[in-house]
N, C-alpha and C. Protein backbone atom coordinates (compact mmCIF):
# COMPACT_ATOMS: atom_id res chain seq x y z
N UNK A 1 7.48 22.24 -4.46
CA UNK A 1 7.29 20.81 -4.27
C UNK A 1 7.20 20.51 -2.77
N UNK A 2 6.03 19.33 -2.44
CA UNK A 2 5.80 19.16 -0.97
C UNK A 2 7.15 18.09 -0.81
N UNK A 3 7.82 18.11 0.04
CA UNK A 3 8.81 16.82 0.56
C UNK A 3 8.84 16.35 2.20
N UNK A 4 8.98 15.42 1.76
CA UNK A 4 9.13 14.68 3.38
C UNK A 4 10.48 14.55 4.12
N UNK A 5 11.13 14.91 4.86
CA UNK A 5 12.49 14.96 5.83
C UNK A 5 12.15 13.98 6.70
N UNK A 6 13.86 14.28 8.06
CA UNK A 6 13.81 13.35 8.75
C UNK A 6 13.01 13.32 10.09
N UNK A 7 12.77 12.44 10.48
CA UNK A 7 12.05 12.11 12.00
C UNK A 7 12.00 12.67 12.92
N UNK A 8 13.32 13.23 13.09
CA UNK A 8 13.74 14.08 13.75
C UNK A 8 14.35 15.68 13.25
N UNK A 9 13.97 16.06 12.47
CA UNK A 9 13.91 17.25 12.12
C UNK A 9 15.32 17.55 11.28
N UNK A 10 15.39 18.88 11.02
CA UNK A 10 16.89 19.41 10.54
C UNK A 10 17.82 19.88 11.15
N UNK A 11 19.06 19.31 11.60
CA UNK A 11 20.01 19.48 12.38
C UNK A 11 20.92 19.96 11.17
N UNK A 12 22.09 20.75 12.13
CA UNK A 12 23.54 20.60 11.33
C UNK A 12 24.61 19.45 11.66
N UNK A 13 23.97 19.30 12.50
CA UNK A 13 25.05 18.09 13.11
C UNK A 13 24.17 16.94 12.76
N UNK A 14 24.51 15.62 12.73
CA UNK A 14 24.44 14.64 11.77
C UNK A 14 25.06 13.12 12.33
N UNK A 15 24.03 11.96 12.96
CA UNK A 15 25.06 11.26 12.90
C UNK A 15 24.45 9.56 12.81
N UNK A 16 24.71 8.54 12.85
CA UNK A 16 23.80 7.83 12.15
C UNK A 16 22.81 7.53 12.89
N UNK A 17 22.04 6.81 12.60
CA UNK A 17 20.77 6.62 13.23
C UNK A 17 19.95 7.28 13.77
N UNK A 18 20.15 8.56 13.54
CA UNK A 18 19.08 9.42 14.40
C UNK A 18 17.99 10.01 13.97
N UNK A 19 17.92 9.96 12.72
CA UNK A 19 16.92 10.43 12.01
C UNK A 19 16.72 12.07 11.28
N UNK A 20 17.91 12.12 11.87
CA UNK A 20 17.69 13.96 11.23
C UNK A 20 18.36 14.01 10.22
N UNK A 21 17.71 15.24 8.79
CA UNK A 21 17.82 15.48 7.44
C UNK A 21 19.00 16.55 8.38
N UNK A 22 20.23 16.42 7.20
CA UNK A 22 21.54 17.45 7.53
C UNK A 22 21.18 18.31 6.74
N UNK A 23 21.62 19.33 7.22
CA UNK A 23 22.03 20.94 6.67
C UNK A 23 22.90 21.12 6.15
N UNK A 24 22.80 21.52 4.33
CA UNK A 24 23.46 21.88 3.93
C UNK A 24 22.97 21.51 2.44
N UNK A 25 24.36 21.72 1.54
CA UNK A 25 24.38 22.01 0.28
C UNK A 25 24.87 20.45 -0.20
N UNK A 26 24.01 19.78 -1.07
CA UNK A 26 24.50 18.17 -1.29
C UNK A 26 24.50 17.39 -2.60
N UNK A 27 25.59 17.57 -3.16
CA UNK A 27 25.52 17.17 -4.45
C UNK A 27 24.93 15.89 -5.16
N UNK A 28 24.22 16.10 -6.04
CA UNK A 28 23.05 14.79 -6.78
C UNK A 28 24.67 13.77 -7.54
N UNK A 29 24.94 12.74 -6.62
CA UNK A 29 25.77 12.38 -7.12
C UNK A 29 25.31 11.25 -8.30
N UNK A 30 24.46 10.41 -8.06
CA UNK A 30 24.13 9.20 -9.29
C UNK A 30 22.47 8.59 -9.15
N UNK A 31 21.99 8.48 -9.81
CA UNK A 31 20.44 7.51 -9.46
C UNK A 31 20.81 6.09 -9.65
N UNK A 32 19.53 5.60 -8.89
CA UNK A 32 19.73 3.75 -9.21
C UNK A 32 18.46 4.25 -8.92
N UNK A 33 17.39 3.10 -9.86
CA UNK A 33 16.15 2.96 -10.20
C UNK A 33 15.76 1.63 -10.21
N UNK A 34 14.52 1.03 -10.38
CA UNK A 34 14.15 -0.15 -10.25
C UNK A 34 13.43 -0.76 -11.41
N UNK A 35 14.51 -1.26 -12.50
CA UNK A 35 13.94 -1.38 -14.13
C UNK A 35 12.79 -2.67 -13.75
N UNK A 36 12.83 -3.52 -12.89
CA UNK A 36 12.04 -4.35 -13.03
C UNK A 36 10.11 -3.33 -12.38
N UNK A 37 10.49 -2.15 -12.35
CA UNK A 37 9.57 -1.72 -12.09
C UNK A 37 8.65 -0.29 -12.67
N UNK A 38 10.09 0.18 -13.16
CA UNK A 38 9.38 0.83 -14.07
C UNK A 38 10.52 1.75 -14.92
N UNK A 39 10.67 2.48 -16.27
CA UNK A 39 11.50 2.95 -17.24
C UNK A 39 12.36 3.69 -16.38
N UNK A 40 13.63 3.80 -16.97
CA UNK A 40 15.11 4.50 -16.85
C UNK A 40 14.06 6.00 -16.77
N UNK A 41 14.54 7.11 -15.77
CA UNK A 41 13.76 8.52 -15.94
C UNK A 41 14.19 9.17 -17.13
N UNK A 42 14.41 9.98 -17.35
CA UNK A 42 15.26 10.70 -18.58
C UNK A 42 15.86 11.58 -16.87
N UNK A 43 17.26 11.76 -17.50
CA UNK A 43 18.18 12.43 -16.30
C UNK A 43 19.54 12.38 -17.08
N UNK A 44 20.34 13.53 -17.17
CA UNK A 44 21.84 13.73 -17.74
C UNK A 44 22.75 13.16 -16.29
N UNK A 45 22.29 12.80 -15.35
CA UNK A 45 22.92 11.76 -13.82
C UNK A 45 23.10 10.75 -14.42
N UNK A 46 24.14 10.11 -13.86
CA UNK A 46 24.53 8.73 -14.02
C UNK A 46 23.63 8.09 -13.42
N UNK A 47 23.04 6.81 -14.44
CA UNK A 47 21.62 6.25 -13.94
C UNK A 47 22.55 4.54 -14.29
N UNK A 48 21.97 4.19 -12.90
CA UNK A 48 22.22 2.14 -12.56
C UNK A 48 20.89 1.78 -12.34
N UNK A 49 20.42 0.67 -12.96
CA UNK A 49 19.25 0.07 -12.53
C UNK A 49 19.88 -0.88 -11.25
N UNK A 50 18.78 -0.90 -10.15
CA UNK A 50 19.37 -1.76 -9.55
C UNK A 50 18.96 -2.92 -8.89
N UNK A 51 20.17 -4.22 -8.61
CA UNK A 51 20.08 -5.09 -8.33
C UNK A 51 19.61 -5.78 -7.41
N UNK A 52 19.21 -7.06 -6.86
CA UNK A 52 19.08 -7.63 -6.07
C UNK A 52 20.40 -7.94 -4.96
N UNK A 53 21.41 -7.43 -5.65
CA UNK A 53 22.87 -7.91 -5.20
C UNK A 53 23.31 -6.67 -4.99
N UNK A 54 22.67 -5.45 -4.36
CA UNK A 54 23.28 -4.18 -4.31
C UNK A 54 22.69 -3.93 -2.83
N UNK A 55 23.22 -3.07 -1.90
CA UNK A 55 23.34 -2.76 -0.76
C UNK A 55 23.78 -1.44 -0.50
N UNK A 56 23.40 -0.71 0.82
CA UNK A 56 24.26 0.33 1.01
C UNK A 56 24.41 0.30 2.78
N UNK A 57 26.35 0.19 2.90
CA UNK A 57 26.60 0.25 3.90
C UNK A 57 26.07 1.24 5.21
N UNK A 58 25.42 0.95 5.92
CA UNK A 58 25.60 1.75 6.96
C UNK A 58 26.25 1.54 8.33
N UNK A 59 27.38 0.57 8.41
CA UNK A 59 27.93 0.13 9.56
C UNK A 59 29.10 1.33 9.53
N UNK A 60 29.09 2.07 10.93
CA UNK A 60 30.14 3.00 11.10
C UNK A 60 31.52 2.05 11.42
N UNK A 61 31.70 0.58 11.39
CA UNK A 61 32.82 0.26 12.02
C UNK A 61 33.34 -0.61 10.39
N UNK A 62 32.77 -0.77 9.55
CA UNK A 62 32.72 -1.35 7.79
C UNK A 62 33.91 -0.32 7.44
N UNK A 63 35.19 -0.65 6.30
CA UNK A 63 35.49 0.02 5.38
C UNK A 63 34.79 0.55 4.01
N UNK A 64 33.93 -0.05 4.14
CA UNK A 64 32.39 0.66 3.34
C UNK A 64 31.35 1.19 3.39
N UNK A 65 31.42 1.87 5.16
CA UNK A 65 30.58 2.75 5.24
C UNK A 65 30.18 3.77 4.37
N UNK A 66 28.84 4.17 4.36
CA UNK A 66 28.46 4.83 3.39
C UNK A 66 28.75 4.71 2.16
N UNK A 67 28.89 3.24 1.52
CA UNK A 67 29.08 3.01 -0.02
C UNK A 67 28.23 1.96 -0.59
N UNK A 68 28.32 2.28 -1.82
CA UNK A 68 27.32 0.81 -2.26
C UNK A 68 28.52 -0.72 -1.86
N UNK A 69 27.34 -1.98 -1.54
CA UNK A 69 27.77 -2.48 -1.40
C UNK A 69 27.08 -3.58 -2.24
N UNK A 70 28.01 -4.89 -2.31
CA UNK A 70 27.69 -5.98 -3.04
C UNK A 70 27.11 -7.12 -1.71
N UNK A 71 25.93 -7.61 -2.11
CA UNK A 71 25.48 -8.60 -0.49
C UNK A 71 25.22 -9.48 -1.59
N UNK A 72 25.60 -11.11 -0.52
CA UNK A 72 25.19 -10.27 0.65
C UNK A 72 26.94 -9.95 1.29
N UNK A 73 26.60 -9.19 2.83
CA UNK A 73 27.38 -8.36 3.04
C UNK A 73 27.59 -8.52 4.42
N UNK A 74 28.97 -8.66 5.31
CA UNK A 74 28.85 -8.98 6.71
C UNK A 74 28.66 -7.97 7.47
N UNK A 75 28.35 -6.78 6.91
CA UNK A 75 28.66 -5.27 7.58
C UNK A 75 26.77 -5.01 7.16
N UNK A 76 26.73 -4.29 8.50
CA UNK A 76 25.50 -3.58 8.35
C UNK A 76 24.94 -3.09 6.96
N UNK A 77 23.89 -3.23 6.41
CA UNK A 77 23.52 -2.31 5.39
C UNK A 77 21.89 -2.30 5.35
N UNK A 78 21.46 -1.21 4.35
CA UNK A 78 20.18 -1.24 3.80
C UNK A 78 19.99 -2.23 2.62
N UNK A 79 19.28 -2.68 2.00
CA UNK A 79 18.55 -3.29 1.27
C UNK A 79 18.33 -2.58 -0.58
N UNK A 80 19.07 -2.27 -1.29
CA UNK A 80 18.86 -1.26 -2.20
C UNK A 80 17.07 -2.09 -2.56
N UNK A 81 16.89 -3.25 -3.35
CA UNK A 81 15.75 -3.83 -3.66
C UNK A 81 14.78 -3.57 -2.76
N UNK A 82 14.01 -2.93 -1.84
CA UNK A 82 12.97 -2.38 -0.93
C UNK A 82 11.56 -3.12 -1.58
N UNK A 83 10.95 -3.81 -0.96
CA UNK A 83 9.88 -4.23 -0.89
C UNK A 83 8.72 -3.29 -1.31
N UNK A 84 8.53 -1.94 -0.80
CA UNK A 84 7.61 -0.70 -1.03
C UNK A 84 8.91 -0.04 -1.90
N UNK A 85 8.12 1.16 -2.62
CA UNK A 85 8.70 2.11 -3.77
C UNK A 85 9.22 3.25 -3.72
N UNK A 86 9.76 3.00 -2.04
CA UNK A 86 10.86 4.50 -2.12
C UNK A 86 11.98 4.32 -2.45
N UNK A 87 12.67 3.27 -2.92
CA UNK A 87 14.07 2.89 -3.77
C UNK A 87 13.72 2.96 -5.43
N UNK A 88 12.28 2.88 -6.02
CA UNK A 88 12.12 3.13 -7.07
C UNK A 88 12.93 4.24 -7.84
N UNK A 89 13.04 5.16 -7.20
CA UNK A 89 14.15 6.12 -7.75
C UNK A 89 14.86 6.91 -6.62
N UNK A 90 16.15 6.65 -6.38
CA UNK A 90 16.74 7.11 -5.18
C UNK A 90 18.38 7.46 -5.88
N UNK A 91 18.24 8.74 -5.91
CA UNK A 91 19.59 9.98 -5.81
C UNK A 91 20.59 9.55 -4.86
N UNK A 92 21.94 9.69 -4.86
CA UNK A 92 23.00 9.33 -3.64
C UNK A 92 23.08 10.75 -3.48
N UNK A 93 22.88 11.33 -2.26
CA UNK A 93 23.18 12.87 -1.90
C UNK A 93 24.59 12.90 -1.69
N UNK A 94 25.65 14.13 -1.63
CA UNK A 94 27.12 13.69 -1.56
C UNK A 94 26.78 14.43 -0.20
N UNK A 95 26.80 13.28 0.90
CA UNK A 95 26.43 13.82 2.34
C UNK A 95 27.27 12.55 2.65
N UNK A 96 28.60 13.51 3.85
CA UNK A 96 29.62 12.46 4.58
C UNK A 96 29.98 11.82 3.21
N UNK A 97 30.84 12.11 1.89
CA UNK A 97 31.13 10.86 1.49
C UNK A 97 32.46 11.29 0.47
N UNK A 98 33.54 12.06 0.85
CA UNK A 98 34.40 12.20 0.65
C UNK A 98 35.53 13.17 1.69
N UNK A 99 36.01 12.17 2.46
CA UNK A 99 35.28 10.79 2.28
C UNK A 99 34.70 10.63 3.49
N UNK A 100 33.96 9.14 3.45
CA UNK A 100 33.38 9.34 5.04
C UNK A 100 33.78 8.96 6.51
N UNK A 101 32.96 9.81 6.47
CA UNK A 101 33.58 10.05 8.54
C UNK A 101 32.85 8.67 9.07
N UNK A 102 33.41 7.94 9.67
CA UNK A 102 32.06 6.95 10.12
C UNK A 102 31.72 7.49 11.95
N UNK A 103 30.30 7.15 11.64
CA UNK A 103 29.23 7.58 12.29
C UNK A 103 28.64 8.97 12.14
N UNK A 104 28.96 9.20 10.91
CA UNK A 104 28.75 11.22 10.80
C UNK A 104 27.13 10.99 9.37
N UNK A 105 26.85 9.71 9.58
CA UNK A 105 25.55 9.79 8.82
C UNK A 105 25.54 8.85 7.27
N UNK A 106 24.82 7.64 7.08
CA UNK A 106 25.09 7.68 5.84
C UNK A 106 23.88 7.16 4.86
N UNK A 107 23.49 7.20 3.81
CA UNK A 107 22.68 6.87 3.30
C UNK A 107 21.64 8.03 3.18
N UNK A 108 22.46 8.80 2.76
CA UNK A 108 21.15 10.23 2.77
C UNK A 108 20.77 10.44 1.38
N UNK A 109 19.93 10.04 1.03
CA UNK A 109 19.17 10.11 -0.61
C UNK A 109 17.76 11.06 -0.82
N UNK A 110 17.74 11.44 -1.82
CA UNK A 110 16.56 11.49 -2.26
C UNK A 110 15.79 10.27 -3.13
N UNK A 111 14.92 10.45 -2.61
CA UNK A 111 14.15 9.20 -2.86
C UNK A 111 12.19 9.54 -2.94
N UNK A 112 11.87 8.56 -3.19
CA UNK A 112 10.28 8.37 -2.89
C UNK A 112 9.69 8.52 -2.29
N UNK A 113 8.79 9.52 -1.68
CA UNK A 113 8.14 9.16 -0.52
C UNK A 113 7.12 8.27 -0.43
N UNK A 114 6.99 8.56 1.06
CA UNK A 114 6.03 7.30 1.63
C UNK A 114 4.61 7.89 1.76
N UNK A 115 3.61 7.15 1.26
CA UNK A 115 2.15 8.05 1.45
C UNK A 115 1.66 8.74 2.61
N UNK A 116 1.34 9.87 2.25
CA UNK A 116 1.00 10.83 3.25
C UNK A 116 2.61 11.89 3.73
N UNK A 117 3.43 11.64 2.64
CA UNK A 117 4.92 12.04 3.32
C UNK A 117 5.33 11.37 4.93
N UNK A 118 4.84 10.84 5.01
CA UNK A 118 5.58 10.21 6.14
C UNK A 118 7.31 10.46 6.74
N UNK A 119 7.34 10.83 7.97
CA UNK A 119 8.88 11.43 7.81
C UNK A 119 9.78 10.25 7.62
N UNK A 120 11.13 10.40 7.05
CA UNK A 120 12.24 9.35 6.52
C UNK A 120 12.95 9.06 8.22
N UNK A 121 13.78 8.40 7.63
CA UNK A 121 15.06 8.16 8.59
C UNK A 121 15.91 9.37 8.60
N UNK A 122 15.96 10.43 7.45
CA UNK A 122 17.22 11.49 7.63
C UNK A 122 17.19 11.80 5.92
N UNK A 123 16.10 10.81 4.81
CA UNK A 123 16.56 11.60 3.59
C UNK A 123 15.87 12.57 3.27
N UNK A 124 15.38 12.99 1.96
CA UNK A 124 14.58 13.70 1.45
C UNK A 124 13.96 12.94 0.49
N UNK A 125 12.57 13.40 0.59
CA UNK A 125 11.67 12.70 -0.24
C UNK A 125 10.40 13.21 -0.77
N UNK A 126 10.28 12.81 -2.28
CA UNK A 126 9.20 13.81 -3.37
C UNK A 126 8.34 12.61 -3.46
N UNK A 127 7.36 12.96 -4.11
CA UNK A 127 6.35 11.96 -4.87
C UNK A 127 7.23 12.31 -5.85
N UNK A 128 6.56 10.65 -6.33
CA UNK A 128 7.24 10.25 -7.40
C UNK A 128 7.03 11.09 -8.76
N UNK A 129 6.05 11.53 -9.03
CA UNK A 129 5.92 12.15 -9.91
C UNK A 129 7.20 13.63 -10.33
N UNK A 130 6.78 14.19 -8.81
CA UNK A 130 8.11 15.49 -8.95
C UNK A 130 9.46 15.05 -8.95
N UNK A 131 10.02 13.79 -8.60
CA UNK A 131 11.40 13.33 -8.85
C UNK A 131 11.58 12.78 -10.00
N UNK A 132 10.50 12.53 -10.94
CA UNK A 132 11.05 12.70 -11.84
C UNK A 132 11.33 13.97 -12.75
N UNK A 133 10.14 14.67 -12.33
CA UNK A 133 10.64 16.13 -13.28
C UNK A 133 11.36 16.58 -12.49
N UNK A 134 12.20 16.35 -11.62
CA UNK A 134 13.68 16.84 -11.05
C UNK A 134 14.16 16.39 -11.41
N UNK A 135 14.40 15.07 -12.02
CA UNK A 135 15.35 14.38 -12.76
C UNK A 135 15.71 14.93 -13.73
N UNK A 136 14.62 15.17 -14.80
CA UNK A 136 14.94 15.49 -15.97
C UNK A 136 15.40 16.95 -15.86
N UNK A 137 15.27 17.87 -15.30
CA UNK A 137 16.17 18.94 -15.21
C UNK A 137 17.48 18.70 -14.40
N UNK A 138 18.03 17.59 -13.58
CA UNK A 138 19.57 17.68 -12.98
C UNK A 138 20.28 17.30 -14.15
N UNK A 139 21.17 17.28 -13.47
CA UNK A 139 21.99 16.70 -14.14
C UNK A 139 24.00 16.76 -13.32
N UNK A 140 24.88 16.52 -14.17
CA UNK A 140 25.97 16.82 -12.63
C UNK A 140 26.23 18.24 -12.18
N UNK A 141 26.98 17.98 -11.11
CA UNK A 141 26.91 19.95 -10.75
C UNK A 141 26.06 20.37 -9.69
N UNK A 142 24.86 19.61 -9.87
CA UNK A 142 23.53 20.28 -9.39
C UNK A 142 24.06 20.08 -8.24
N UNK A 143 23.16 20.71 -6.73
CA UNK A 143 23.36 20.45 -5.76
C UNK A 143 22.07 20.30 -5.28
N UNK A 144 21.17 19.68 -3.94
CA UNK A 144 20.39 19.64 -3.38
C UNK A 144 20.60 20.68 -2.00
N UNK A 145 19.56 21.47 -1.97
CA UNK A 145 19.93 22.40 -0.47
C UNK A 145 19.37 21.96 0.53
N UNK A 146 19.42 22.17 1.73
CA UNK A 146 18.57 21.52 2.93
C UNK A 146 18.70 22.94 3.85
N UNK A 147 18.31 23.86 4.28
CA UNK A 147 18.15 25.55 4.73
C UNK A 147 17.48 24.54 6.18
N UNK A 148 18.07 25.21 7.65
CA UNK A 148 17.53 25.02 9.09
C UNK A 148 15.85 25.92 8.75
């Protein structure tokens, strides 16, 4: 499968905003999908459709860094509802999140890519088509690898 990484390439070191996909071994912790946009995947993952009222922290100075959050929200975050369709189906990687370090990176998903793979901020990203037939083979346990 072709995938798109971060901006700044693959580091082991990791920290927010910089754009680099981390190294290492990262467990497929849950999906959230976008029912107003298209069917639940088939996936044995814990699957949330998600809301207009869902968020994910990325303020390193938040007690909710790196967690979903409910907005709106006074702490930095992303937008789970995304305007374009790389939140259409987006994996929580278990990167920094037990628990997290703040400023050691957060919001690292697999997700959608952007046409032409375009590089991410730091996640990983399939056409849509291959995330879902990754879906339907994860399930918990699995891990995602990221190799320098």
């Amino acid at each position: 499968m072709t995938c798109a990484l971060g901006r700044a390439g693959i580091k082991k070191a990791k920290h927010e905003g910089d754009g680099v996909t981390p190294v290492g071994g990262f467990a497929l912790r849950r999906l959230f999908y976008r029912a107003d946009r298209r069917p639940a995947p088939q996936t044995a993952l814990p699957a949330t459709a998600i809301t207009p009222a869902m968020g994910w922290c990325d303020d390193p100075t938040s007690p909710a860094y790196n967690r979903l959050v409910r907005l709106p929200c006074p702490w930095g975050h992303e937008v789970m509802t995304r305007a374009d369709a790389l939140y259409d189906l987006v994996v929580v990687l278990g990167h920094n999140d037990a628990p997290p370090i703040p400023g050691a990176g957060s919001a690292i998903f697999l997700h959608v890519a952007a046409d032409g793979y375009a590089p991410t901020e730091g996640c990983v990203a399939l056409a849509a088509a291959d995330l879902v037939d990754l879906l339907a083979a994860a399930g918990p346990g699995d891990v995602l690898t990221v190799k320098e």
